[in-house]
Protein backbone atom coordinates (compact mmCIF):
# COMPACT_ATOMS: atom_id res chain seq x y z
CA UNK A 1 85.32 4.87 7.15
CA UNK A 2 86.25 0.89 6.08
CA UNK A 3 85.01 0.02 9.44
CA UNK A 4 81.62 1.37 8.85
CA UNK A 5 81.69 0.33 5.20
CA UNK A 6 82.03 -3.03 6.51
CA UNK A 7 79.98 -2.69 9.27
CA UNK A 8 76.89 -1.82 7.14
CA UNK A 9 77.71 -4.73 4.56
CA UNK A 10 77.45 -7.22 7.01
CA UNK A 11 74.75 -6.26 9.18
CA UNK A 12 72.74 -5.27 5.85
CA UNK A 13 70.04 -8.33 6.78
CA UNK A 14 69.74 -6.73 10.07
CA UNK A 15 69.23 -3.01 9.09
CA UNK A 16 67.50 -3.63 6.48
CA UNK A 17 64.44 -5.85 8.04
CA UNK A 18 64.94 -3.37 11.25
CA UNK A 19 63.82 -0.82 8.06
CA UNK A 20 60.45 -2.59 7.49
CA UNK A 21 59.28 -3.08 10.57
CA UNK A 22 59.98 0.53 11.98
CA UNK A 23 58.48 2.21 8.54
CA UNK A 24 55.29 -0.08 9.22
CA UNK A 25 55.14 1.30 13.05
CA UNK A 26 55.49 4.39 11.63
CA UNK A 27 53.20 4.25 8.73
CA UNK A 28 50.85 2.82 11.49
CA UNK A 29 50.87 6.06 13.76
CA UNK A 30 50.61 8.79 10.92
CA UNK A 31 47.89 6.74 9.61
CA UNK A 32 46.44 7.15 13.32
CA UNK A 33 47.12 11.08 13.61
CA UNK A 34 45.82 11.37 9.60
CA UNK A 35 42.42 9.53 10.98
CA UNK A 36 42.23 11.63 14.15
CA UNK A 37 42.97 14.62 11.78
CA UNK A 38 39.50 13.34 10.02
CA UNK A 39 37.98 13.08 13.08
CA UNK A 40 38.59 16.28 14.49
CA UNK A 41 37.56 17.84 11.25
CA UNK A 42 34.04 15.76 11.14
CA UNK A 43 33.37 17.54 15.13
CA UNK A 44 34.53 20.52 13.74
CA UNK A 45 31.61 20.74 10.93
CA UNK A 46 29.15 19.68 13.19
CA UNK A 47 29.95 21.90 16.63
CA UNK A 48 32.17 24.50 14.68
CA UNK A 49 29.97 25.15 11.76
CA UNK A 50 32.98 24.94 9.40
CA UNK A 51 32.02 24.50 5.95
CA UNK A 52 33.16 21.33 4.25
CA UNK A 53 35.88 22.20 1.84
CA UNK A 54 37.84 23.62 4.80
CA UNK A 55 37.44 20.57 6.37
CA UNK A 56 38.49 18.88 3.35
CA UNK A 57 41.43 21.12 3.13
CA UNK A 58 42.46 20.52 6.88
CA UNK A 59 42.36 16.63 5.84
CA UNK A 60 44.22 16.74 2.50
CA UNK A 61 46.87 18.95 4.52
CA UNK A 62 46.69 16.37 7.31
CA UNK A 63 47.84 13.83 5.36
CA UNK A 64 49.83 15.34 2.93
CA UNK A 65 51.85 16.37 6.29
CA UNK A 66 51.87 12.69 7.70
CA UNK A 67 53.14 11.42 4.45
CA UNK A 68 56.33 13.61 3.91
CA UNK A 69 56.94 12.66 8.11
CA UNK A 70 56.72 9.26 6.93
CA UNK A 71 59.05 8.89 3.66
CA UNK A 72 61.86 10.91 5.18
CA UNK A 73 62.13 8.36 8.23
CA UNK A 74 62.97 5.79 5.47
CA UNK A 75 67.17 6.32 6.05
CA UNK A 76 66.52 6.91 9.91
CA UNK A 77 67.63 3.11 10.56
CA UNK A 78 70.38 2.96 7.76
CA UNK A 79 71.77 6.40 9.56
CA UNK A 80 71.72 4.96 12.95
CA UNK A 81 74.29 1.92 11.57
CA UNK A 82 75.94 4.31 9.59
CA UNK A 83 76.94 6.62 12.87
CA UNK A 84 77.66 3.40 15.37
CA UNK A 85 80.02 1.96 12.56
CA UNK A 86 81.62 4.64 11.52
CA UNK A 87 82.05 7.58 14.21
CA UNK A 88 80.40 6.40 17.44
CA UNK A 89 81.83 2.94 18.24
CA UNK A 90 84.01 1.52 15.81
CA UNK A 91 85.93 -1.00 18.15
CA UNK A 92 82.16 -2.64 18.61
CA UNK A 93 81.33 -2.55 15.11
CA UNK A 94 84.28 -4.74 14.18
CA UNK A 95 83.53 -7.14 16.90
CA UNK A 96 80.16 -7.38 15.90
CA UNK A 97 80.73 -7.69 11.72
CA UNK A 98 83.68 -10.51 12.99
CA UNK A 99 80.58 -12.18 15.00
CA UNK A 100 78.46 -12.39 12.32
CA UNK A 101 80.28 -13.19 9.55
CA UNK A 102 81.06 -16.05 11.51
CA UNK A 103 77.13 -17.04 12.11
CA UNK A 104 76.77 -16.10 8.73
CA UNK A 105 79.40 -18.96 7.43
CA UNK A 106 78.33 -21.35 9.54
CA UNK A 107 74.48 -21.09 8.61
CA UNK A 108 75.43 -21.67 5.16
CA UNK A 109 77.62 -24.89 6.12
């Protein structure tokens, strides 16, 4: 458990930005899937001959649906340190918080 306690303190810079960019990606595609969700709906009024607040429904539930997918990917990254520093390989994970520490001290030199 110290190992991936220390593990996660020193790559925090690394996990952390990793966070951003993967919730943006991911932010990215559900906003895709919530727009084709609109689309579909819109081609389901005209062809279908669905009235409008059940394809105002469909949408709301669309992306209702892509935003709980979204927020619970927000630990996905953190987890994925977690389990290599802890459980999966801790012999790496002190090799890599020795490496850098040491990049880390010398930047700040």
């Amino acid at each position: 458990m110290i190992v991936g306690l220390i593990f996660i303190i020193i790559s925090a810079p690394i996990w952390i930005s990793v966070t951003f960019f993967y919730l943006f990606a991911m932010g990215l595609l559900y906003l895709a899937l919530t727009g084709l969700d609109i689309f579909i709906a819109i081609i389901n009024i005209v062809n279908e001959g669905y009235e409008f607040d059940q394809a105002m429904t469909s949408i709301f539930a669309g992306l209702l649906d892509s935003f709980s997918k979204w927020f619970v990917r927000i630990d996905d990254i953190y987890d994925f340190f977690w389990e290599f520093g802890r459980y999966d390989h801790q012999g790496w994970a002190i090799a890599i918080s020795i490496f850098l520490f040491l990049i880390y001290a010398s930047s700040g030199k």
